[in-house]
C-alpha atoms as a PDB file:
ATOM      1  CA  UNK A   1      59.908 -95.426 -11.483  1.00  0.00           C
ATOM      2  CA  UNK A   2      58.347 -98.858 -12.232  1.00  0.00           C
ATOM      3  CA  UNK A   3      55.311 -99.837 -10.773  1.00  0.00           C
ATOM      4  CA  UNK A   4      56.662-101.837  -8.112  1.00  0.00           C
ATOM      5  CA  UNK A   5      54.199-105.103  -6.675  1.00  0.00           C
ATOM      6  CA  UNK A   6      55.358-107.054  -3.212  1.00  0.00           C
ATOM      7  CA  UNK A   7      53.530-110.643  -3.608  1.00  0.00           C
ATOM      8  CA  UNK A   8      54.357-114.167  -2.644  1.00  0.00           C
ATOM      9  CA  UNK A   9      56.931-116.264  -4.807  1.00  0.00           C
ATOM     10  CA  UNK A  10      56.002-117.951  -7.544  1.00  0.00           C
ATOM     11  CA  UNK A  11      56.599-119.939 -10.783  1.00  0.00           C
ATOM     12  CA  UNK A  12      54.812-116.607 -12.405  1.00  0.00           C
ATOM     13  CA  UNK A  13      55.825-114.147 -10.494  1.00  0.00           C
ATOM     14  CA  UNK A  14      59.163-113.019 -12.080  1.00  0.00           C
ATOM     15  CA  UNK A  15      61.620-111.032 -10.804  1.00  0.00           C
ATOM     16  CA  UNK A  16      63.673-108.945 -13.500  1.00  0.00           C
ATOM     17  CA  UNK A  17      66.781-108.325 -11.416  1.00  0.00           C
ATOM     18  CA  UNK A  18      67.204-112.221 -11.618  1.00  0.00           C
ATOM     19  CA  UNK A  19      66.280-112.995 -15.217  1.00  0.00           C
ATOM     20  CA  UNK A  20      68.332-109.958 -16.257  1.00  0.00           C
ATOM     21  CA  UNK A  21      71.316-110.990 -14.417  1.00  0.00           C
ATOM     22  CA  UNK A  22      71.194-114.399 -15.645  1.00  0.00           C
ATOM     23  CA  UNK A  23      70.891-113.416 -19.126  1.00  0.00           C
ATOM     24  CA  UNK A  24      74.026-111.018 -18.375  1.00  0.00           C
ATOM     25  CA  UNK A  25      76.481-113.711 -17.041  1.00  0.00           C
ATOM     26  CA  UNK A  26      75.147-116.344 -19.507  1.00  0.00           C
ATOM     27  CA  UNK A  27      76.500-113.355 -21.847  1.00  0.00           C
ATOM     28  CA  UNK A  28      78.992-112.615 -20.268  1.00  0.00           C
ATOM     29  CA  UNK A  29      80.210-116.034 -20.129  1.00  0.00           C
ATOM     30  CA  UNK A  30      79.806-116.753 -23.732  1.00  0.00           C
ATOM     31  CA  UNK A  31      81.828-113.114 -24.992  1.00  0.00           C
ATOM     32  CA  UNK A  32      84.677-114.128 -22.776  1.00  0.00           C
ATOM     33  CA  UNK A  33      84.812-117.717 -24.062  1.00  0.00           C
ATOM     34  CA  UNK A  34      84.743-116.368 -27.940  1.00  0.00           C
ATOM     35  CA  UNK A  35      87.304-113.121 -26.555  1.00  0.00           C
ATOM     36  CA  UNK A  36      89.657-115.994 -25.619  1.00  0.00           C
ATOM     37  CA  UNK A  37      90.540-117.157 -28.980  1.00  0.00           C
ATOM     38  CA  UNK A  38      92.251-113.475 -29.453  1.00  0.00           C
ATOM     39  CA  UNK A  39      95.448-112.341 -28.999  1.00  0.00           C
ATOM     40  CA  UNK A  40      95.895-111.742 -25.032  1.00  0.00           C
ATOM     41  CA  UNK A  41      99.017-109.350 -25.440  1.00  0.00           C
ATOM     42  CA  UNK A  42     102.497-109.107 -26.723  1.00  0.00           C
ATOM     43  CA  UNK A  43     105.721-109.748 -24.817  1.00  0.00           C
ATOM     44  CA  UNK A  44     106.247-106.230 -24.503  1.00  0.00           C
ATOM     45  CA  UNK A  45     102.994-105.793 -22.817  1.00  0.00           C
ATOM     46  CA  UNK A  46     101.270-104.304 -25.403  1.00  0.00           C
ATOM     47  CA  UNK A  47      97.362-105.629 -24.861  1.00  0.00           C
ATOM     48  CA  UNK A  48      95.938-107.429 -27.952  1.00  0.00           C
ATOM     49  CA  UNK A  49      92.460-108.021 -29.189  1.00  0.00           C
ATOM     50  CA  UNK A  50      91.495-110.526 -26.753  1.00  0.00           C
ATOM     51  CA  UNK A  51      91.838-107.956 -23.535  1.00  0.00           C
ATOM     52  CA  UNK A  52      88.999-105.301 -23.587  1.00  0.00           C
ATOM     53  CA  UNK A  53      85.998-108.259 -24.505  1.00  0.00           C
ATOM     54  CA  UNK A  54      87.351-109.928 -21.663  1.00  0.00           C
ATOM     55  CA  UNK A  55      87.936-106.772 -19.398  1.00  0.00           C
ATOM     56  CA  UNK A  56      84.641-106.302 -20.247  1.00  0.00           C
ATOM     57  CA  UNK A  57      82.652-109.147 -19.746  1.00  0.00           C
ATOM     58  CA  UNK A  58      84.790-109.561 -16.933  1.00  0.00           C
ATOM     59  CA  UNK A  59      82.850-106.605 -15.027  1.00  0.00           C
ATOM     60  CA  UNK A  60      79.258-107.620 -16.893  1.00  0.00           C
ATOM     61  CA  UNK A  61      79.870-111.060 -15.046  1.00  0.00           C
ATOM     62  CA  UNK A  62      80.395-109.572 -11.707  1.00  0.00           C
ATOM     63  CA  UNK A  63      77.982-106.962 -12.423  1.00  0.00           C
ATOM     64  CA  UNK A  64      75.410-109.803 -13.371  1.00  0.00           C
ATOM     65  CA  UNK A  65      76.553-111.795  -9.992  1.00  0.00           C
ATOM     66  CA  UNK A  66      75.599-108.778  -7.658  1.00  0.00           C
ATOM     67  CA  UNK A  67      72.589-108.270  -9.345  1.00  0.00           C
ATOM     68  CA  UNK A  68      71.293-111.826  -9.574  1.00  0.00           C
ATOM     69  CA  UNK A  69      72.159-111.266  -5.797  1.00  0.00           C
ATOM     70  CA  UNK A  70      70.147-108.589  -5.075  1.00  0.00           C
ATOM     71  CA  UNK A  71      67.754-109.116  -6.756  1.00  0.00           C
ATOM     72  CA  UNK A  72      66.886-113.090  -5.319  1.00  0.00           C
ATOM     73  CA  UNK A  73      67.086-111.121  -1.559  1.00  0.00           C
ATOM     74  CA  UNK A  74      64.218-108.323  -3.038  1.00  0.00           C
ATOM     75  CA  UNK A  75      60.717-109.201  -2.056  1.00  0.00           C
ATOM     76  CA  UNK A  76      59.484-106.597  -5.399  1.00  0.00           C
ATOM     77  CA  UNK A  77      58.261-108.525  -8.071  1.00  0.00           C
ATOM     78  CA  UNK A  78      58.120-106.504 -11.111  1.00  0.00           C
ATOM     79  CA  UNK A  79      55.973-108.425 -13.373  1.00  0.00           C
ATOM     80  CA  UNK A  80      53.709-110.742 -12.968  1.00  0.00           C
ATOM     81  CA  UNK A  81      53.222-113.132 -16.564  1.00  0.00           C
ATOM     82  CA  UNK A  82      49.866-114.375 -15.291  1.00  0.00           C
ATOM     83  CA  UNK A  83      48.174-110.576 -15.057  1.00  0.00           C
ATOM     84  CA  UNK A  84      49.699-110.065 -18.864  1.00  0.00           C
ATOM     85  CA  UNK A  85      47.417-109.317 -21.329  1.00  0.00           C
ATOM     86  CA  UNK A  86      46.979-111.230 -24.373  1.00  0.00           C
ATOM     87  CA  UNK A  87      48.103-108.073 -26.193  1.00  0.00           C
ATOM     88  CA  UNK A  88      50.917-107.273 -24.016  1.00  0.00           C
ATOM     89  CA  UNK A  89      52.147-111.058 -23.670  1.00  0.00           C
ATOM     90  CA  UNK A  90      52.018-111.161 -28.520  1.00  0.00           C
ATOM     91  CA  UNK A  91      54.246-107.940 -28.167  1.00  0.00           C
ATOM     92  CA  UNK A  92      56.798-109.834 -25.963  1.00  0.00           C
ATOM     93  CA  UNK A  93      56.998-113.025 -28.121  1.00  0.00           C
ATOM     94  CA  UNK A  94      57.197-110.780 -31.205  1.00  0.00           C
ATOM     95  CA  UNK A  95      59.822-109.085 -29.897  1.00  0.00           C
ATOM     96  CA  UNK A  96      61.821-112.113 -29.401  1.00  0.00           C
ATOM     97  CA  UNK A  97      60.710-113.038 -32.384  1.00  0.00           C
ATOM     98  CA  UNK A  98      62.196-110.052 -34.190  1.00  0.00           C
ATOM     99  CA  UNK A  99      65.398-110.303 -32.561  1.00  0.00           C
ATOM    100  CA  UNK A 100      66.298-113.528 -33.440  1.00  0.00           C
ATOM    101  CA  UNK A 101      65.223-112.858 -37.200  1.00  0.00           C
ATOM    102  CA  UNK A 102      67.756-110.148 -37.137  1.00  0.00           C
ATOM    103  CA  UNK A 103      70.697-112.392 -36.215  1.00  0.00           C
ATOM    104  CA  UNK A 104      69.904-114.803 -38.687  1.00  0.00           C
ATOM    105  CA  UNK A 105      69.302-111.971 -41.030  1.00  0.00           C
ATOM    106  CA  UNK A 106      72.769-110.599 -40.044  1.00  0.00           C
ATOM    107  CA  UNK A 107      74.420-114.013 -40.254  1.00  0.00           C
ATOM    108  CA  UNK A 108      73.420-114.767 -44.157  1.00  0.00           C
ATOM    109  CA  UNK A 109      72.999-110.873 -45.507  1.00  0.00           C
ATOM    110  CA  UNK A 110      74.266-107.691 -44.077  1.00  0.00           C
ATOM    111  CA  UNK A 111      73.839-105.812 -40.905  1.00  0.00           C
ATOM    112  CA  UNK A 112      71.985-102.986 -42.557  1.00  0.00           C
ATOM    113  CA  UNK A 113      69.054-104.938 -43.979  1.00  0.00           C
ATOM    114  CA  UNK A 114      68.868-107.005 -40.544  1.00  0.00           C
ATOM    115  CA  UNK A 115      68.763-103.540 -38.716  1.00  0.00           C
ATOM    116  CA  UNK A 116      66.394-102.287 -40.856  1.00  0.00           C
ATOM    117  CA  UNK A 117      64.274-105.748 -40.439  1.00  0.00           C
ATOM    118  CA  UNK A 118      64.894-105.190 -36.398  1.00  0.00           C
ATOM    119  CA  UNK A 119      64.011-101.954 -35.872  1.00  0.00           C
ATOM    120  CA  UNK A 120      60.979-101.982 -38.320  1.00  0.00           C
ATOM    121  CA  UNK A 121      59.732-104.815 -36.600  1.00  0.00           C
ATOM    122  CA  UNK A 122      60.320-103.438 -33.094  1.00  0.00           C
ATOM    123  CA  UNK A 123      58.546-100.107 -33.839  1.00  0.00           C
ATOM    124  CA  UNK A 124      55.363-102.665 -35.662  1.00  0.00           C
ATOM    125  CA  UNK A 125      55.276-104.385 -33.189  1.00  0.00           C
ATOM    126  CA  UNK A 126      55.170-101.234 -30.660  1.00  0.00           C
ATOM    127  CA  UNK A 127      52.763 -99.344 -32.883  1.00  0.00           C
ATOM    128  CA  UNK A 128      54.726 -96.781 -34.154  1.00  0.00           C
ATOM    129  CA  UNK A 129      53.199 -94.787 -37.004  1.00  0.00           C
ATOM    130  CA  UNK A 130      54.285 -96.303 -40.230  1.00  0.00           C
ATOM    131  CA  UNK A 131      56.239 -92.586 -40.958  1.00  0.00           C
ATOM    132  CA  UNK A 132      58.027 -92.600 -38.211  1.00  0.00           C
ATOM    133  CA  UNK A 133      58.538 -96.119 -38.184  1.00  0.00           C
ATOM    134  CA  UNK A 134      60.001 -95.848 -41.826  1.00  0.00           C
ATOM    135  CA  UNK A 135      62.163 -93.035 -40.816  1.00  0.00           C
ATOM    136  CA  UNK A 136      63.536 -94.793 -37.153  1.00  0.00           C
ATOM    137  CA  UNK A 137      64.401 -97.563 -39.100  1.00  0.00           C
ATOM    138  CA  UNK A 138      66.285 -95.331 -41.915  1.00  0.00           C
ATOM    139  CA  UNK A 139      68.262 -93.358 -39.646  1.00  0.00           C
ATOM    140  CA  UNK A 140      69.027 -95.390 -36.818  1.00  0.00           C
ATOM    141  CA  UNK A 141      70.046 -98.047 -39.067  1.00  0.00           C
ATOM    142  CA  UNK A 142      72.619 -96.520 -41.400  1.00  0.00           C
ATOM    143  CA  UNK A 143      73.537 -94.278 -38.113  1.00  0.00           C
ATOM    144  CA  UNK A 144      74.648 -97.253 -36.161  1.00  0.00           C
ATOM    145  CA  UNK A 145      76.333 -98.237 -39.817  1.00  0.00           C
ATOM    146  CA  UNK A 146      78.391 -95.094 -39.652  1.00  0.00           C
ATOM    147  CA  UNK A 147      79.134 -95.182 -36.245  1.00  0.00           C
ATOM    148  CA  UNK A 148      80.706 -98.406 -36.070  1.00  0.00           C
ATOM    149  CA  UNK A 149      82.549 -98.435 -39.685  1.00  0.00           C
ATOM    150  CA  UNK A 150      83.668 -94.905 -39.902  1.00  0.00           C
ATOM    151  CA  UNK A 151      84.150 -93.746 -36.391  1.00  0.00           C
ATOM    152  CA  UNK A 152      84.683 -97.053 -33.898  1.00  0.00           C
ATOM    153  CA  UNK A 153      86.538 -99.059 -36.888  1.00  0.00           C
ATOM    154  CA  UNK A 154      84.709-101.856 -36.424  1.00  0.00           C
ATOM    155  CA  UNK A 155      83.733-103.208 -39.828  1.00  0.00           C
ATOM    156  CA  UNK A 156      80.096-104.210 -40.515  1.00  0.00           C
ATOM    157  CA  UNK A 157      79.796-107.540 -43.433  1.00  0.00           C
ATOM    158  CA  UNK A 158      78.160-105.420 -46.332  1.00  0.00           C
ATOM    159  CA  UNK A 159      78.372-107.406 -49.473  1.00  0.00           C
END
């Protein structure tokens, strides 16, 4: 269970639920917009491409509403930015950091060499041993490869 703080609102005081559930529907929003240039169905009632992303996002959005919700009506603050420490507030901009090298790095190469980038990065950044950091990176890498080419049939860009 997360350490949980009750303080008085403020600009630094942040409450996850909320930035969580905006990120979500802001998500949310966005797959359903790209979903919509799918297929919907056929006449026959068949669903097309376009109907699980939207199905989906559909119940993020909600999901995202309810929490953003809840989580405006909590008086818990989980984190509070100002009592970060220097160390702790480098991790989270790396991290960010990191993940938007990876979807550049996805965008112009393939996914496997912006996974490995990620996840190396992540467990650097998190101070994984370099062994295990080399072998996280190995396995979950070309295991999320497998996963979605050979057994979701969803095909990966590898050049």
């Amino acid at each position: 269970m997360p350490s949980q703080v009750i303080m008085r609102k403020g600009i630094w005081e942040l409450k996850a639920d909320v930035i969580f559930g905006i990120f979500n529907a802001l998500l949310s929003i966005y797959w359903i917009t790209q979903s919509l240039k799918f297929p919907g169905g056929t006449a026959d009632g068949v669903p097309g491409a376009g109907y699980f992303p939207i199905l989906v996002a559909s119940l993020l959005f909600i999901l995202s509403i309810v929490l953003i919700i809840q989580g405006s009506q909590s008086k818990i603050v989980y984190f509070n930015v100002k009592m970060w420490s220097k160390d702790i507030k480098k991790m989270f901009l790396m991290t960010i950091f990191i993940i938007v090298v990876f979807f550049v790095l996805w965008y112009y190469t393939t996914y496997i060499i912006a996974c490995l980038v990620l996840t190396f990065g992540l467990g650097y950044t998190f101070r994984l041993s370099i062994k295990n950091n080399i072998i996280l990176s190995v396995v979950f890498s070309f295991g999320t490869y497998y996963v979605f080419n050979n057994l979701l049939q969803v095909m990966l860009k590898l050049r």
